[in-house]
Protein backbone atom coordinates (compact mmCIF):
# COMPACT_ATOMS: atom_id res chain seq x y z
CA UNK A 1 111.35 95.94 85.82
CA UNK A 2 110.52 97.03 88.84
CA UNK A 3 108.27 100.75 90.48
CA UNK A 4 108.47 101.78 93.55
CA UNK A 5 106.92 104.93 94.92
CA UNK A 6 108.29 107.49 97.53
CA UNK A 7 105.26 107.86 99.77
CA UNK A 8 106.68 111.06 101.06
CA UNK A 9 106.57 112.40 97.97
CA UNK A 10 103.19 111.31 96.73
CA UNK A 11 100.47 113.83 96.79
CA UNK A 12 97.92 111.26 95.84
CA UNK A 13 97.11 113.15 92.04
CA UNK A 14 95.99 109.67 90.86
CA UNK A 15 97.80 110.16 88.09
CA UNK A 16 100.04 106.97 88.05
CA UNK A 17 96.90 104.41 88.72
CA UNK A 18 94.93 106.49 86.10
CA UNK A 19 98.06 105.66 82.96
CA UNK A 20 98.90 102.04 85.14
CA UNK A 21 96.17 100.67 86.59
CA UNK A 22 98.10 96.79 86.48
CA UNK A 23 100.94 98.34 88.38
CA UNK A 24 99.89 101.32 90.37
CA UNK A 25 96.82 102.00 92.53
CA UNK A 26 95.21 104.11 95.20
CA UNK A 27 92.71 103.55 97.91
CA UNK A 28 89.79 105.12 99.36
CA UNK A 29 91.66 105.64 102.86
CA UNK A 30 94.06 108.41 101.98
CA UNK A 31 97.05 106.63 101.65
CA UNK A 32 99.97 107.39 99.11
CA UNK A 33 99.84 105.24 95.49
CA UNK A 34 101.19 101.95 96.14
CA UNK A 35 102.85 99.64 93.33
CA UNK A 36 100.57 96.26 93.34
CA UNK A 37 102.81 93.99 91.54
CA UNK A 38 106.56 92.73 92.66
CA UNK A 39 107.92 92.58 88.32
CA UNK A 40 106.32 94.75 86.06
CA UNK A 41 104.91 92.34 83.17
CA UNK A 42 106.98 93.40 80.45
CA UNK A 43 103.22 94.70 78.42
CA UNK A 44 102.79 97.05 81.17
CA UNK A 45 106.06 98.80 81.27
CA UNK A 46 106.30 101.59 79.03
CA UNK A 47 103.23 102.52 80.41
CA UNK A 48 104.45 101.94 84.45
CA UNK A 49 107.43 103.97 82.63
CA UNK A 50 104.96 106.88 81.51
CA UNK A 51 103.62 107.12 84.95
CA UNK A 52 106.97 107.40 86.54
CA UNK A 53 107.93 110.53 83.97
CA UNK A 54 104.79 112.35 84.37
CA UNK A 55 104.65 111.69 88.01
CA UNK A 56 104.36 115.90 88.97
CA UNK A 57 106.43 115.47 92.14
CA UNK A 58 108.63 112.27 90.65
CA UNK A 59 107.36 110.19 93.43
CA UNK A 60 107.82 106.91 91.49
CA UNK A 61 110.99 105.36 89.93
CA UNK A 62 111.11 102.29 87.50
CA UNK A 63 114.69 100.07 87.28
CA UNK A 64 115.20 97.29 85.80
């Protein structure tokens, strides 16, 4: 599986790093969440999965 994250879209709630920390994170400098690993290890993904769905702009999509 694999997350990506529209930076457009992000608003930077820290939501997704807060349910994903393995997968998702956010820096001090202002910048948009960015996805820190290329697969998703397969113990992390229903939670990367979680943080996609209750992403409130829907910033971040999982596939497989």
């Amino acid at each position: 599986m694999k997350a990506y994250v529209n930076q457009k879209a992000c608003i930077r709630c820290g939501l997704c790093p807060t349910l994903c920390p393995e997968v998702f994170s956010l820096d001090d400098s202002g910048s948009p969440a960015q996805v820190i690993t290329d697969d998703i290890p397969q113990e992390q993904q229903i939670a990367a999965k979680a943080a996609a769905d209750s992403c409130p702009t829907q910033a971040i999509r999982t596939e497989l």
